[in-house]
Protein backbone atom coordinates (compact mmCIF):
# COMPACT_ATOMS: atom_id res chain seq x y z
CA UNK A 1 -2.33 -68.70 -60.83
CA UNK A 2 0.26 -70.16 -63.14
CA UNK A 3 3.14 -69.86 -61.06
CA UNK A 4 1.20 -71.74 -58.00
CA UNK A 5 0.27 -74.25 -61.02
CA UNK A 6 3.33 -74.69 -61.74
CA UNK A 7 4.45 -75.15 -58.25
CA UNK A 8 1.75 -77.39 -57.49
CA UNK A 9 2.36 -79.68 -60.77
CA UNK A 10 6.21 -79.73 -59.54
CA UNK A 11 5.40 -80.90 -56.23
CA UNK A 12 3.19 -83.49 -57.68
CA UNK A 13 5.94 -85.01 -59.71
CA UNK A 14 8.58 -84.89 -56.94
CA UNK A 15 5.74 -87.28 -55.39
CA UNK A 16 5.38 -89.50 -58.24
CA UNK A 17 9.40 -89.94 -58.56
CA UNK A 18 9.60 -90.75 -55.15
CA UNK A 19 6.44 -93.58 -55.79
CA UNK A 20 3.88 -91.58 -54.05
CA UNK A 21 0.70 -91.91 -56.02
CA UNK A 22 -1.76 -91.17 -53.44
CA UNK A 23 -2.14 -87.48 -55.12
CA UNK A 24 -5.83 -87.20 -55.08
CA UNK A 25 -6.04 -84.49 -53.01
CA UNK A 26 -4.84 -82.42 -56.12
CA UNK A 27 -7.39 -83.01 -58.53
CA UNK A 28 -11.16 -81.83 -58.86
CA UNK A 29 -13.87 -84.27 -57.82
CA UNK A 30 -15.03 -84.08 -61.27
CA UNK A 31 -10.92 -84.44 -63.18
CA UNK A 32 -11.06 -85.41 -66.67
CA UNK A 33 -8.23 -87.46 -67.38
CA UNK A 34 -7.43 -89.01 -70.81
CA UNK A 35 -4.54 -91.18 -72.06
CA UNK A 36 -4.10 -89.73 -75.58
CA UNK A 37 -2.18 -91.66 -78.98
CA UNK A 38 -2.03 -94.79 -80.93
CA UNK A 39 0.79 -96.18 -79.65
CA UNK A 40 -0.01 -96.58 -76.06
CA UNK A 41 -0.65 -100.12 -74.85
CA UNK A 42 -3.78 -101.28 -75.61
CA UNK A 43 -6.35 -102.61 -73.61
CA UNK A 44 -6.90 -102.62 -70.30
CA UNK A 45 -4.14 -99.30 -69.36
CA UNK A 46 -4.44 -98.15 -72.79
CA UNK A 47 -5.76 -95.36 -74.45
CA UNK A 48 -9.44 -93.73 -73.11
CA UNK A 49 -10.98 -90.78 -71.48
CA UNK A 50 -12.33 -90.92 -67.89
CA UNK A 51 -14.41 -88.75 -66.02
CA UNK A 52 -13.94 -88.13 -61.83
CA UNK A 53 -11.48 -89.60 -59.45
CA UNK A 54 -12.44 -92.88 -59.05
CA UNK A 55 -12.17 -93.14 -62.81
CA UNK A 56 -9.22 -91.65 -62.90
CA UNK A 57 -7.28 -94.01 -60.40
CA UNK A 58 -8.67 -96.71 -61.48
CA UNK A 59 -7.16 -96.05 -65.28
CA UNK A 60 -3.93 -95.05 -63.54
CA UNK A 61 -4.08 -98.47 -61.53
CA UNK A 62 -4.56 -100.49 -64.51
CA UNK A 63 -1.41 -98.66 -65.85
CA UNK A 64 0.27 -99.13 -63.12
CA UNK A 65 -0.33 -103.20 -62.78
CA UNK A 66 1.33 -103.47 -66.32
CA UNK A 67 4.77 -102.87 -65.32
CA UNK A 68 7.54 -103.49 -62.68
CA UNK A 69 10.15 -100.63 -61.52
CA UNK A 70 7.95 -97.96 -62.85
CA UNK A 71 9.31 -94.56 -62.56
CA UNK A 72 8.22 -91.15 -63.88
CA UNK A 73 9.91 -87.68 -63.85
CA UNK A 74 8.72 -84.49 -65.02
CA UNK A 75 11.90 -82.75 -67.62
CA UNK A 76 10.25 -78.99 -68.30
CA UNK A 77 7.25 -77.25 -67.24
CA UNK A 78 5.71 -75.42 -69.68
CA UNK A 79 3.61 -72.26 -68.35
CA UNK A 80 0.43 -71.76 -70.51
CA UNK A 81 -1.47 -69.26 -68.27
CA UNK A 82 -4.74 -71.72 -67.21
CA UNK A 83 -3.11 -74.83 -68.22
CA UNK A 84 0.94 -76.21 -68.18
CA UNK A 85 2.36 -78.51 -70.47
CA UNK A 86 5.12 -80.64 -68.44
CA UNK A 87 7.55 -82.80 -70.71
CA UNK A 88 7.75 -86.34 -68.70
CA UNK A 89 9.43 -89.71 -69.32
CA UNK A 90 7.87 -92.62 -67.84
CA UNK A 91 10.71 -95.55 -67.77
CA UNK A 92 9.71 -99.59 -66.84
CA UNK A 93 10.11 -102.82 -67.38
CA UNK A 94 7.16 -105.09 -69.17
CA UNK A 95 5.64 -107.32 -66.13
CA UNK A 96 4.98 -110.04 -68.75
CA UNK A 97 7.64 -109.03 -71.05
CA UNK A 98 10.23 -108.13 -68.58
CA UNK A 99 11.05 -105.94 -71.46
CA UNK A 100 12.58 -102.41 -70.53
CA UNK A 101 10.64 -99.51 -72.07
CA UNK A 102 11.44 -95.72 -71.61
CA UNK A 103 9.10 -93.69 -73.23
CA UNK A 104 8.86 -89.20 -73.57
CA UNK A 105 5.38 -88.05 -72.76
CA UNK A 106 3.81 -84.55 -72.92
CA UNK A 107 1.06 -83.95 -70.29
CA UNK A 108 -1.20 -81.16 -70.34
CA UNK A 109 -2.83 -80.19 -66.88
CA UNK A 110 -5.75 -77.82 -66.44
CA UNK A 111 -6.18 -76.22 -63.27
CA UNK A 112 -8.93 -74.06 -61.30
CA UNK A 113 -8.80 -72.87 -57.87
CA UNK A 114 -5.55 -74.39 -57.05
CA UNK A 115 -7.34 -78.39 -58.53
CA UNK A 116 -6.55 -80.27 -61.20
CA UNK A 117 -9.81 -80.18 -63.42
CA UNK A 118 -8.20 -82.28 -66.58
CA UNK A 119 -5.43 -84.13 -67.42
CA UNK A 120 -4.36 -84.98 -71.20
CA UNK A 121 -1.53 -87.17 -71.29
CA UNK A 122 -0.20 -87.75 -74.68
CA UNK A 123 2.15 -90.51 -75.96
CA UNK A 124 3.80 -88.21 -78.21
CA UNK A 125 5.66 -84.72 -77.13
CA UNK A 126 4.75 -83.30 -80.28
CA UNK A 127 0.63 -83.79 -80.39
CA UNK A 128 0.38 -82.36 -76.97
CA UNK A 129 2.85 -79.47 -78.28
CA UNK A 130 -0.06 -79.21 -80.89
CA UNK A 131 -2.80 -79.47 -79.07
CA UNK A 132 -1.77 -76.70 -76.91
CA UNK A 133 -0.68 -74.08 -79.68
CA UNK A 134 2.77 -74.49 -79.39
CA UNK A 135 5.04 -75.07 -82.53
CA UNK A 136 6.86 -78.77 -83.07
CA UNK A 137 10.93 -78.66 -82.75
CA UNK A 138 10.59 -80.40 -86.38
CA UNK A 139 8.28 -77.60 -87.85
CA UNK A 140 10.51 -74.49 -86.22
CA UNK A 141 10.55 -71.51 -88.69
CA UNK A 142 14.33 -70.74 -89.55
């Protein structure tokens, strides 16, 4: 399964880039989806676990409604067997703010039967490097 994961995650991001977020019929009915790290906005967008679609979308909404030219792209996929870590950067400008903000995520995706059963997507590279086994660049043996 991991290279149709992979596949399937890549095809995913070509359709966020392009401002297609009407993905659902990727993920599980029952998705777990959580927006991981201290330094993502908080409140309402920020940082929390949700369980199911409709959770999901609505989290990914309430991201969504905080910014203006919002654009995400996927840099590496990562194959981890059951699960694929995919290096991203989000880039947007504040809606309040109009402040421009690029930020470096790592995104870990769990899949079964060609779904999407949980999403984990962490604020920084390195704790989703961590979470998944995977050593740091910062902490590489010499």
């Amino acid at each position: 399964m991991s290279r149709e994961a992979v596949e399937l995650l890549r095809g995913l991001y070509e359709r966020w880039s392009e401002g297609d977020f009407s993905t659902v019929d990727v993920f599980d009915p029952q998705v777990e989806f959580a927006r991981i790290g201290p330094e993502v906005v908080p409140g309402q967008g920020g940082p929390g676990r949700w369980r199911g679609r409709e959770e999901m979308w609505r989290a990914i909404v309430e991201w969504l409604r905080l910014w203006d030219e919002f654009h995400v792209e996927a840099e590496d996929f990562i194959d981890l067997g059951e699960r694929v870590l995919v290096l991203s950067r989000q880039t947007a400008r504040g809606k309040l703010s109009s402040t421009p903000v690029e930020k470096e995520l790592g995104e870990v995706f769990t899949l079964r039967e060609r779904r999407i059963v949980c999403w984990e997507a962490y604020w920084d590279r390195d704790d989703a490097r961590r979470a998944v086994g995977l050593e740091t660049p910062d902490h590489r043996s010499a």
